[in-house]
Protein backbone atom coordinates (compact mmCIF):
# COMPACT_ATOMS: atom_id res chain seq x y z
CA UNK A 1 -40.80 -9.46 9.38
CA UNK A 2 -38.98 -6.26 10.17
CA UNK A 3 -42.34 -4.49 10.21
CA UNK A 4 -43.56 -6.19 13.23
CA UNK A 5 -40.50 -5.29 15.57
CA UNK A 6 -41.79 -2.37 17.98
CA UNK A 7 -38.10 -1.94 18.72
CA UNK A 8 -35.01 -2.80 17.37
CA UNK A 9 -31.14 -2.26 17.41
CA UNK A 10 -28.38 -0.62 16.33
CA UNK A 11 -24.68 -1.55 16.77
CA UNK A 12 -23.10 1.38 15.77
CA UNK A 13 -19.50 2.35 13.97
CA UNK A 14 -18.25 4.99 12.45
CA UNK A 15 -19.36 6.70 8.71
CA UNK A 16 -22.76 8.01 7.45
CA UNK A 17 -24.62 4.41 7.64
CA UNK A 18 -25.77 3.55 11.17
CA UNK A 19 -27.52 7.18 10.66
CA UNK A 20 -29.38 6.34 7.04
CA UNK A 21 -30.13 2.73 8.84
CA UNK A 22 -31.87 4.37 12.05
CA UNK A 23 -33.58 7.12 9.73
CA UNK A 24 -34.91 4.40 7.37
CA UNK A 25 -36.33 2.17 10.80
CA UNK A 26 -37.83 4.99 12.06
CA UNK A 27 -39.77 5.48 8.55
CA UNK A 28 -40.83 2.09 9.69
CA UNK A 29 -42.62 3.43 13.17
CA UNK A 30 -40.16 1.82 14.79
CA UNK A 31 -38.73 2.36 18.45
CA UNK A 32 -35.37 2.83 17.26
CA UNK A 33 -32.27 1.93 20.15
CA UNK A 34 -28.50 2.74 20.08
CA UNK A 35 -25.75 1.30 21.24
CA UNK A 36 -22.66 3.58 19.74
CA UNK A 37 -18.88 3.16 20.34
CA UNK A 38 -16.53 5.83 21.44
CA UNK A 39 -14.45 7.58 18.88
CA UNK A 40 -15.95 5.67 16.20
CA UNK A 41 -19.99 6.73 15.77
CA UNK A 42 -21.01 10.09 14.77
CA UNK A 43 -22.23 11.86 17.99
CA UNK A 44 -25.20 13.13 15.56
CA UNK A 45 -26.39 9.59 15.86
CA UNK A 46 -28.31 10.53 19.44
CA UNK A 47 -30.68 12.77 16.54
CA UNK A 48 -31.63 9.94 14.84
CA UNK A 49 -32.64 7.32 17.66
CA UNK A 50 -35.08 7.50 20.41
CA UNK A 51 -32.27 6.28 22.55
CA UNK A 52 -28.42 5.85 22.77
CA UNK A 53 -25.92 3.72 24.73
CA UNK A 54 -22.07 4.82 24.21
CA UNK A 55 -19.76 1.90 25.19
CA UNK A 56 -15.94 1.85 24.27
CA UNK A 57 -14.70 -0.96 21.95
CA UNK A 58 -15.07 -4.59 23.28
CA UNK A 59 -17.61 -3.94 26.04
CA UNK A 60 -20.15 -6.86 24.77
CA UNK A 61 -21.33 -6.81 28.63
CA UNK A 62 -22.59 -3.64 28.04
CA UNK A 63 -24.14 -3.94 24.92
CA UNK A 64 -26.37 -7.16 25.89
CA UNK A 65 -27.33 -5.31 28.88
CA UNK A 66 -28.17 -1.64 26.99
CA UNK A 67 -30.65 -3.98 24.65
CA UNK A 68 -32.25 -6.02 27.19
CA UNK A 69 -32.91 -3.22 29.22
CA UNK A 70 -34.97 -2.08 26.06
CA UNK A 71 -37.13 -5.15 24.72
CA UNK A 72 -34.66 -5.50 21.94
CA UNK A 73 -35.16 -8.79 20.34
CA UNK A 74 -33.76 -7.91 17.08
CA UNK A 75 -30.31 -5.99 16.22
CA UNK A 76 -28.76 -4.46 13.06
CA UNK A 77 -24.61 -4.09 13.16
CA UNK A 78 -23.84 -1.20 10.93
CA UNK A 79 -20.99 1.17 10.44
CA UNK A 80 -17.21 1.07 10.57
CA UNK A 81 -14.83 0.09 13.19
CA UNK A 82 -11.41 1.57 13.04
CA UNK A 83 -9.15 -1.75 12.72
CA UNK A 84 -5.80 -0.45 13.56
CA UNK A 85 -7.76 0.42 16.95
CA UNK A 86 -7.99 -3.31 17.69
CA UNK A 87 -4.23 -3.08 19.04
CA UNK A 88 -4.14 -0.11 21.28
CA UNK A 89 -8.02 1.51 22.02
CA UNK A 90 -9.72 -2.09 23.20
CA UNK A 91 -11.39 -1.61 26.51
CA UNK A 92 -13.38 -4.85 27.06
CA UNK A 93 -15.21 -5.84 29.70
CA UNK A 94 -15.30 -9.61 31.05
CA UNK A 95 -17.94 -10.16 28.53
CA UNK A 96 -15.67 -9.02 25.83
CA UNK A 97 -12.68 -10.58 27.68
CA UNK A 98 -14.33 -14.05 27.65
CA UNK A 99 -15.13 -13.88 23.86
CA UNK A 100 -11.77 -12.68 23.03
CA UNK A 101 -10.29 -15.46 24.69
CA UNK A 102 -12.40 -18.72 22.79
CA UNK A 103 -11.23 -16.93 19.88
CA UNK A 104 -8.20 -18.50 17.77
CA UNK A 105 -8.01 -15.84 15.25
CA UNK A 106 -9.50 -11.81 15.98
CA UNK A 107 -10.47 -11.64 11.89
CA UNK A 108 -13.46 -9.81 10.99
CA UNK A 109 -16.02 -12.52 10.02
CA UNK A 110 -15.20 -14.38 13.32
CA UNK A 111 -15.34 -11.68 15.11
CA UNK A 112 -18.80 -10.18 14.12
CA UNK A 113 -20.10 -14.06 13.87
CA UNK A 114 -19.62 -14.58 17.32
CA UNK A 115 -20.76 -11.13 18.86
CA UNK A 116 -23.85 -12.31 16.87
CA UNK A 117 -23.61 -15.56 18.75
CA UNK A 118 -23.96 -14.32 22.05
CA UNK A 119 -26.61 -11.67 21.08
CA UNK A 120 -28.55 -15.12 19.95
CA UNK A 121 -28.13 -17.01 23.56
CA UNK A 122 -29.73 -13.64 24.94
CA UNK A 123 -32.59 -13.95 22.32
CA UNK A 124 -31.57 -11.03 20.25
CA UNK A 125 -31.26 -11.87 16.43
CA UNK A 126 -29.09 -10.18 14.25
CA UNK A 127 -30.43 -8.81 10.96
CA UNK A 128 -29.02 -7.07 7.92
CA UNK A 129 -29.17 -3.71 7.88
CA UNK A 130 -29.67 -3.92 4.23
CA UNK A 131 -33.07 -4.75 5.24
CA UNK A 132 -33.38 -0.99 5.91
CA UNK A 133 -32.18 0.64 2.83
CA UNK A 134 -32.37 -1.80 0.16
CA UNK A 135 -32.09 1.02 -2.60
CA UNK A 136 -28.18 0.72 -1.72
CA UNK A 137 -27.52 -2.60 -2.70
CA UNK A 138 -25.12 -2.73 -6.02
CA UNK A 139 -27.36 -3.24 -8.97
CA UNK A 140 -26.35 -6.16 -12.21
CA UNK A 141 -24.36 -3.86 -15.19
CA UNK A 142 -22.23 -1.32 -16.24
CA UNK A 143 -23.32 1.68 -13.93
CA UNK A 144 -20.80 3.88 -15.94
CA UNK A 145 -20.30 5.45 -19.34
CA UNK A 146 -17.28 4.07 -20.01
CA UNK A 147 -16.89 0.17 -19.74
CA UNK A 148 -13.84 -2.44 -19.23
CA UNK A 149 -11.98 -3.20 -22.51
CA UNK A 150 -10.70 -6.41 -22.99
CA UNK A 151 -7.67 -6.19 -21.40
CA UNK A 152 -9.44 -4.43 -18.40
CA UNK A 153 -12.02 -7.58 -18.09
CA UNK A 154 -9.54 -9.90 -17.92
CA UNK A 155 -8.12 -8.17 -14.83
CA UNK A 156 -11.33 -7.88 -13.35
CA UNK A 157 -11.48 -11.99 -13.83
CA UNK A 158 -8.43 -12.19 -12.53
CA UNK A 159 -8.71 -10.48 -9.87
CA UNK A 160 -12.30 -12.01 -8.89
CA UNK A 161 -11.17 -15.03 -8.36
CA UNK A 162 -7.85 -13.76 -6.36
CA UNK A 163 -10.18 -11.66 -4.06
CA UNK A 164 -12.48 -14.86 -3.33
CA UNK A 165 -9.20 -16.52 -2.02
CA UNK A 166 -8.42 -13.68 0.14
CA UNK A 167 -11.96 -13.74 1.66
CA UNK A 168 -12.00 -17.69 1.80
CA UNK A 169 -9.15 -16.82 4.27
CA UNK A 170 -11.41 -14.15 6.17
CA UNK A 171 -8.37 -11.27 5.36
CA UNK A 172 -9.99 -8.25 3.28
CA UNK A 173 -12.23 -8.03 0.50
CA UNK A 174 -10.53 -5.69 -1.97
CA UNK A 175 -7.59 -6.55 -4.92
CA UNK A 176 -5.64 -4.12 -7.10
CA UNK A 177 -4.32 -5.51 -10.41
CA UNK A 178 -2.93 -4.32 -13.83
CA UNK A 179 -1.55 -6.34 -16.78
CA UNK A 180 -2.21 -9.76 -15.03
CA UNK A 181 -0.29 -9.01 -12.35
CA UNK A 182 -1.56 -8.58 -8.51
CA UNK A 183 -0.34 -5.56 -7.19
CA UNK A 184 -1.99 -5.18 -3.95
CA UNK A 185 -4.06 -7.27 -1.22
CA UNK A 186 -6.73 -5.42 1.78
CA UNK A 187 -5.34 -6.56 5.12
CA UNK A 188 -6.08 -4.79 8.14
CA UNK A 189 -5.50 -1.26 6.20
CA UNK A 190 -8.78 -1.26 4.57
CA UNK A 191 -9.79 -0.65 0.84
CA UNK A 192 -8.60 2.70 0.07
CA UNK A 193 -5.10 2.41 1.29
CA UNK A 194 -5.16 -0.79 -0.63
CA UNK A 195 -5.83 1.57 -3.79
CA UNK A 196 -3.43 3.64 -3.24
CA UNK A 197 -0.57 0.90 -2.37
CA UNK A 198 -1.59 -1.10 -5.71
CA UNK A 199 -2.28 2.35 -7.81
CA UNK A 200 0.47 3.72 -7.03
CA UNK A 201 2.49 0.41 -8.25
CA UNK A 202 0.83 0.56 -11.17
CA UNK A 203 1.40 4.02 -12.64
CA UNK A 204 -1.89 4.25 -13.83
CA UNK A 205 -4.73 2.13 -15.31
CA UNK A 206 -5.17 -0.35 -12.42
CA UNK A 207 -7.74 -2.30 -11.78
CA UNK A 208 -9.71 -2.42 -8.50
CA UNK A 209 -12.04 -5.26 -7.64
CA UNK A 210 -13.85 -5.30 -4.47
CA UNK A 211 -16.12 -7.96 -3.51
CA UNK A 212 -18.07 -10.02 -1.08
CA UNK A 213 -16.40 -13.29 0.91
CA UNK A 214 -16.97 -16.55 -0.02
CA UNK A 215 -20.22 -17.45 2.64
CA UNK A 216 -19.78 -14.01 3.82
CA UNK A 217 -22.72 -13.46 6.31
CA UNK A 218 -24.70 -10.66 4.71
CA UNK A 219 -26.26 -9.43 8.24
CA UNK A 220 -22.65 -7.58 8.62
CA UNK A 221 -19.34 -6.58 6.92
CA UNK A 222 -21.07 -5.86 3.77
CA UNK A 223 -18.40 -4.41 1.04
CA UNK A 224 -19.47 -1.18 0.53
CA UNK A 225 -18.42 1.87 -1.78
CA UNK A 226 -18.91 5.32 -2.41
CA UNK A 227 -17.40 8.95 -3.81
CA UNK A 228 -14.52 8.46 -1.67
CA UNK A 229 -13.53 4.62 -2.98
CA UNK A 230 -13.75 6.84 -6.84
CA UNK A 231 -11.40 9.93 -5.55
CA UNK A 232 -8.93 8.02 -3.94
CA UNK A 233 -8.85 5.78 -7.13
CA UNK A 234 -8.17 8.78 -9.40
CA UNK A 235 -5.31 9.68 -7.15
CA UNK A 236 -3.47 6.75 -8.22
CA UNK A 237 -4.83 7.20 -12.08
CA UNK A 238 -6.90 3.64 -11.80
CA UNK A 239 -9.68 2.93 -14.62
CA UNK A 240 -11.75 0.27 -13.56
CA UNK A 241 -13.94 -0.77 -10.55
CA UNK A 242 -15.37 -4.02 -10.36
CA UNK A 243 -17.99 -4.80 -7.77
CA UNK A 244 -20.76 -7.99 -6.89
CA UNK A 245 -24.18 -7.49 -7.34
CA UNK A 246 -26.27 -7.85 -4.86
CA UNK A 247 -23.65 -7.96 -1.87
CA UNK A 248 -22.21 -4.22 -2.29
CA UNK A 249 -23.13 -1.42 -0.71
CA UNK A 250 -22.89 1.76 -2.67
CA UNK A 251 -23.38 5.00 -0.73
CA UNK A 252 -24.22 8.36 -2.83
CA UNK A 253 -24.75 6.03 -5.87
CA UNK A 254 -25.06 9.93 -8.45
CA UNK A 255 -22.09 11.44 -6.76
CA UNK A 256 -20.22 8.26 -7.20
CA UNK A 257 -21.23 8.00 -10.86
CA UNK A 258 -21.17 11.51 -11.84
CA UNK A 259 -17.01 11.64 -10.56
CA UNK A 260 -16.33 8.32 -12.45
CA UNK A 261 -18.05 9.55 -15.52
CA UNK A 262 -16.04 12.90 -14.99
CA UNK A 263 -12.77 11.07 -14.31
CA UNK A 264 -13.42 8.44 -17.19
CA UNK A 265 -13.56 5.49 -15.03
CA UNK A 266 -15.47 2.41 -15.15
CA UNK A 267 -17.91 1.12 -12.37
CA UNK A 268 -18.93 -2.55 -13.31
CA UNK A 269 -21.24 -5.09 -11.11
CA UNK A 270 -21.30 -8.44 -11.88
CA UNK A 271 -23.00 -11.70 -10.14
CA UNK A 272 -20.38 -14.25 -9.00
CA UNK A 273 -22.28 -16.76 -10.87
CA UNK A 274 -21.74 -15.26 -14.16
CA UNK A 275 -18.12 -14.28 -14.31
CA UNK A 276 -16.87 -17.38 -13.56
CA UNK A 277 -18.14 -19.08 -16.30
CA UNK A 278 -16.93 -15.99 -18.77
């Protein structure tokens, strides 16, 4: 149980949420240990923890050693890493060189699956950080005023099941249709670009479905959401957001609500195990 870890982890990105996690551990009485990446975690971080590590991208060697020096045994990943950075601002060291290198494909899941791999030969288990903050995780319903109409749910089915592909294929998490039609897939731009490419096709009324990879490991890469994911949809005019329960992550759940309801979009959650047998 989390509660008897004197100590644990945090492998650090970018955004608000390696901050809420370490908050929410420390609640816990927890010993509370960072190790943050250059140009990607919020210096503020050192605040929150009763110590921090800052290592540049791909320095696994440095990680393992930051956490053994500390007694911890059991590590959260949480946060964003730039991906565009993977192809100019890598610094590993041989650790990170000799992972890099089994490695037939540098996609997300593979990547964070083995980084958790080698934190397991060194005895340190990776949890979710989920764990933490459980209060975040994407509630069953409408969370909106305004629902889908029928033309709108069909869409979201639609693109449900052409988002599940995408993930089956480890690629991105996030699909933008209207009318039947698939306007845009997440690749290595990330969600909101992917908005805006398939909103901007669209004119106006598209349809945004963002969900969670087939066997997606739930300790990291969560999908997550928030105000922005709603403001960058009503700069392309879209209507509908469709997310799955209980593997989302919505940050500032009332902001993100209160815009939507403002903007008259739609904010739906559904279980993967009921829409596909609507």
């Amino acid at each position: 149980m989390i509660e008897e870890q004197k100590t644990i982890g945090i492998i650090a990105g970018g955004g608000q949420f390696p901050l809420m996690v370490a908050e929410a551990a420390g609640r816990h009485g927890l010993r509370v240990v960072a190790v943050a990446h250059q140009g990607e975690t919020d210096p503020s971080i050192t605040d929150c923890v009763d110590s921090t590590f800052w290592i540049k991208l791909g320095q696994l060697g440095r990680l393992l050693k930051a956490f053994k020096a500390n007694g911890v045994d059991k590590a959260v990943m949480a946060g964003t890493i730039t991906k565009r950075r993977m192809f100019g601002d890598i610094r590993p060291d041989l650790k990170g060189l000799s992972l890099i290198s089994k490695m037939a494909v540098l996609h997300d899941d593979g990547i964070l699956r083995a980084v958790a791999d080698e934190l397991a030969k060194e005895g340190i288990q990776v949890i979710s950080a989920a764990h933490f903050l459980p209060e975040l995780i994407a509630p069953v319903g409408t969370l909106t005023k305004k629902k889908p109409n029928k033309a709108e749910k069909e869409d979201i089915l639609l693109g449900w099941r052409i988002a599940k592909e995408l993930g089956r294929l480890d690629i991105g998490q996030c699909v933008v249709v209207r009318d039947k039609t698939v306007l845009a897939l997440e690749a290595i731009e990330g969600t909101n670009e992917t908005i805006k490419r398939g909103g901007n096709l669209a004119g106006k009324n598209a349809v945004v479905v963002k969900i969670s990879k087939p066997n997606q490991d739930l300790r990291f890469d969560m999908p997550s959401v928030g105000p922005e994911t709603i403001r960058t949809m009503v700069q392309v005019k879209a209507s509908v957001l469709a997310l799955e329960a209980g593997k989302t992550l919505i940050f500032e759940r009332s902001e993100m609500i209160k815009t939507a309801d403002k903007m008259g979009i739609s904010i739906v959650s559904y279980e993967d195990s009921i829409i596909k047998v609507q």
